[in-house]
C-alpha atoms as a PDB file:
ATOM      1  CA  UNK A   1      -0.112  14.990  -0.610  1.00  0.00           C
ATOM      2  CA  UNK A   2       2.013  14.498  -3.826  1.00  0.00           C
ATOM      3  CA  UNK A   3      -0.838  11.463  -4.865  1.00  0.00           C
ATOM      4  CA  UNK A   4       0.591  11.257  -8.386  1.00  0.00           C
ATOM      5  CA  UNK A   5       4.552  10.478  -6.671  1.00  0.00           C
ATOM      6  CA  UNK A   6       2.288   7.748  -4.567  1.00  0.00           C
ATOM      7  CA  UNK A   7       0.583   6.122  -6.989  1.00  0.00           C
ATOM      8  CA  UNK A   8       3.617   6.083  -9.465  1.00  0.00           C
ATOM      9  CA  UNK A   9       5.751   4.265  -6.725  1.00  0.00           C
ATOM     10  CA  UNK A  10       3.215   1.830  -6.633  1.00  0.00           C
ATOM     11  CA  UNK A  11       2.222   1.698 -10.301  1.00  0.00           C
ATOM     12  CA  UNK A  12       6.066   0.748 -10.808  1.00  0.00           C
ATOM     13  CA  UNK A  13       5.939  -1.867  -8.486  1.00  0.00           C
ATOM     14  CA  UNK A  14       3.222  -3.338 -10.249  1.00  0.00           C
ATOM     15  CA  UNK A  15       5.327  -2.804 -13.470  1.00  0.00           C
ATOM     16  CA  UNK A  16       8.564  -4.682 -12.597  1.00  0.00           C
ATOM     17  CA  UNK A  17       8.939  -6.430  -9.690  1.00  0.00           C
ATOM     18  CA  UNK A  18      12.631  -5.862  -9.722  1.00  0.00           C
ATOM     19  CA  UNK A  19      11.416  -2.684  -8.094  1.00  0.00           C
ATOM     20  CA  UNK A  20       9.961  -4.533  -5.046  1.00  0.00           C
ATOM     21  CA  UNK A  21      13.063  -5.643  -4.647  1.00  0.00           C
ATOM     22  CA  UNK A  22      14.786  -2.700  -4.688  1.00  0.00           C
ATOM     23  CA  UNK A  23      12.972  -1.399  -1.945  1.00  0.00           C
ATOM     24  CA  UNK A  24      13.076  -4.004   0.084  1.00  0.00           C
ATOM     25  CA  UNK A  25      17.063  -3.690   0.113  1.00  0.00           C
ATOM     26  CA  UNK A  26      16.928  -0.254   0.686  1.00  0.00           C
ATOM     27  CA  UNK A  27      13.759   1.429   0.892  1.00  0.00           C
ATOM     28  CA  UNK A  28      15.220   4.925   1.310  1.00  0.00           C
ATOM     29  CA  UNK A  29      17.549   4.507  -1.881  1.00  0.00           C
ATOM     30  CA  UNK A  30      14.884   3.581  -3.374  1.00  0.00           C
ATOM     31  CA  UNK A  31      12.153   6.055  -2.813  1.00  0.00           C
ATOM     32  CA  UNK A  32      14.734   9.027  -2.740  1.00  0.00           C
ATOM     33  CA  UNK A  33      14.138   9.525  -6.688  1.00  0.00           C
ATOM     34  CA  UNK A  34       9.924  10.319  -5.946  1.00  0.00           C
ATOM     35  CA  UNK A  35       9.029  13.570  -4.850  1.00  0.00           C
ATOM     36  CA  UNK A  36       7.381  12.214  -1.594  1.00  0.00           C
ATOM     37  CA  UNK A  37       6.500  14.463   1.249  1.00  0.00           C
ATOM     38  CA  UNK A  38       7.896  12.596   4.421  1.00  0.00           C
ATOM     39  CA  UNK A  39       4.510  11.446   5.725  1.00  0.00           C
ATOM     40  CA  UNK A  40       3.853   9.841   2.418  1.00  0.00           C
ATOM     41  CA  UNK A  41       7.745   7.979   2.552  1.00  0.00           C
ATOM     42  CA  UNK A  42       6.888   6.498   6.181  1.00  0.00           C
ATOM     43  CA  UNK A  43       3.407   5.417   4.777  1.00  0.00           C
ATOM     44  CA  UNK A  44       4.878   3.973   1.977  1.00  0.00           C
ATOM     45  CA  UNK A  45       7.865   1.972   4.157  1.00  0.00           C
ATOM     46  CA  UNK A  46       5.294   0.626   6.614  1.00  0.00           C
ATOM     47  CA  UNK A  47       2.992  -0.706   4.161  1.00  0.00           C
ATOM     48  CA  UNK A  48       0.151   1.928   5.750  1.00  0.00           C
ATOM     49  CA  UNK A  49      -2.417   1.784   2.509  1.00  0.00           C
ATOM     50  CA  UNK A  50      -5.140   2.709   4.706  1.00  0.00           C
ATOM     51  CA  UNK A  51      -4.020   6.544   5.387  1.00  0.00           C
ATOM     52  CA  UNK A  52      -2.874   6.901   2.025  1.00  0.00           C
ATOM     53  CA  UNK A  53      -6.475   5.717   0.684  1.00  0.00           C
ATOM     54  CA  UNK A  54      -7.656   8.427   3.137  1.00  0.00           C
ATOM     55  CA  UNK A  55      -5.849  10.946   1.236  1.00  0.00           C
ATOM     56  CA  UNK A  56      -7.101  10.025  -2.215  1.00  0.00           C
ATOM     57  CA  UNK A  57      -4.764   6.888  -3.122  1.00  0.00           C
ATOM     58  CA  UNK A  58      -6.604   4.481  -5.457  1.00  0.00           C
ATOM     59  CA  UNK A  59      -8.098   1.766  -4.029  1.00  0.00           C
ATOM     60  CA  UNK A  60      -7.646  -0.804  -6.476  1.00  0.00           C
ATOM     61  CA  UNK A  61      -3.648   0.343  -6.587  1.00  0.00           C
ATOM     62  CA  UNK A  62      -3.690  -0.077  -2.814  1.00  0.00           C
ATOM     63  CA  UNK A  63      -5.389  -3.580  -2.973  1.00  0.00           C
ATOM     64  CA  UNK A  64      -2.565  -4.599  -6.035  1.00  0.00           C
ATOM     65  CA  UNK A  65       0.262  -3.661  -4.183  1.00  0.00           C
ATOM     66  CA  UNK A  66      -0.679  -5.142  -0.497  1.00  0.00           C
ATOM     67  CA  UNK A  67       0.671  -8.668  -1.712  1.00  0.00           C
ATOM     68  CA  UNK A  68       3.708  -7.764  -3.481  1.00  0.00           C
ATOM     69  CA  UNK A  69       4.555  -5.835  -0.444  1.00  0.00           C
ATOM     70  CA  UNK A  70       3.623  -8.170   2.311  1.00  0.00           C
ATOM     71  CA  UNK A  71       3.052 -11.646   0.765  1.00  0.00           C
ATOM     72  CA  UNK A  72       0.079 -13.475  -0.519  1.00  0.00           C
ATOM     73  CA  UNK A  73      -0.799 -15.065   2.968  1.00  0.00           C
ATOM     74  CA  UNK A  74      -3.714 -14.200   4.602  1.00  0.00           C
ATOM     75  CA  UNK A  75      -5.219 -12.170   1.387  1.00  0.00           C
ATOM     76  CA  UNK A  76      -7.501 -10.494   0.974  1.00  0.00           C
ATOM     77  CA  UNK A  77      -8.367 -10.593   4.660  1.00  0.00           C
ATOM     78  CA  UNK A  78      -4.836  -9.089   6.206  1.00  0.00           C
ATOM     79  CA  UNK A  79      -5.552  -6.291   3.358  1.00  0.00           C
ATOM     80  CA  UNK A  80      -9.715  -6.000   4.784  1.00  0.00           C
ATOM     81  CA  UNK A  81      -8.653  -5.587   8.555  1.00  0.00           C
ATOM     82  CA  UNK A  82      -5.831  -3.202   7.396  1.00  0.00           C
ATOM     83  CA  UNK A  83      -7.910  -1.057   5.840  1.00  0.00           C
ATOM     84  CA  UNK A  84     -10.801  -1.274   8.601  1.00  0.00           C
ATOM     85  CA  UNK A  85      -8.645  -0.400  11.153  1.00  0.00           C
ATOM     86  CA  UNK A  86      -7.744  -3.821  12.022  1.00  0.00           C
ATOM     87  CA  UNK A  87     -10.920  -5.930  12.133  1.00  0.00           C
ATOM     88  CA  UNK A  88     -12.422  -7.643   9.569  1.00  0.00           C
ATOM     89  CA  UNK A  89     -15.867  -5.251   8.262  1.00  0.00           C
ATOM     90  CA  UNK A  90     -19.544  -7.227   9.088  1.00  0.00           C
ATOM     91  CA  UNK A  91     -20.170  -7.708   5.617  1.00  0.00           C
ATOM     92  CA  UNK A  92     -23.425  -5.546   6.179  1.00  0.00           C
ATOM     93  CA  UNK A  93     -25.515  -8.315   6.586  1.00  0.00           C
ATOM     94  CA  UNK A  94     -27.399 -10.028   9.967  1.00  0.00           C
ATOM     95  CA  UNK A  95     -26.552 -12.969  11.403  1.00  0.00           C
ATOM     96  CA  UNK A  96     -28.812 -15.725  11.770  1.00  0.00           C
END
């Protein structure tokens, strides 16, 4: 996995929003200027933070960029039940 390419398409996203944009128009276009391994582009264009956490991603770059890719409804729980494997996690704690 080419993490830095990853975390700098991200990191720019953060940056200027005019990216977000950009890649929402044309995602390809966009992402053809990173050195992305293909598995990394298709995680990237579906919005799949949790395998690219699995492969080293930062977390707290992962949990920036889940709203400015997919809204701010539903956060942070959309972004928990991603990342779980779509279900919220128990919190740990028991249930009275």
């Amino acid at each position: 996995m080419s993490l830095h390419a990853v975390e700098r398409v991200f990191w720019e996203f953060g940056h200027d929003p005019a990216n977000i944009e950009r890649f929402h128009e044309n995602p390809d276009a966009h992402l053809a200027s990173y050195n992305l391994e293909a598995e990394e582009r298709r995680a990237i264009m579906e919005v799949d933070l949790k395998s690219l956490s699995e492969q080293g991603m930062n977390s707290l770059l992962a949990i920036m960029v889940w709203p400015l890719l997919k809204g701010p409804e539903g956060m942070p729980f959309t972004y928990l039940e991603h990342m779980n494997g779509g279900k919220l996690p128990d919190g740990g704690g028991k249930q009275a």
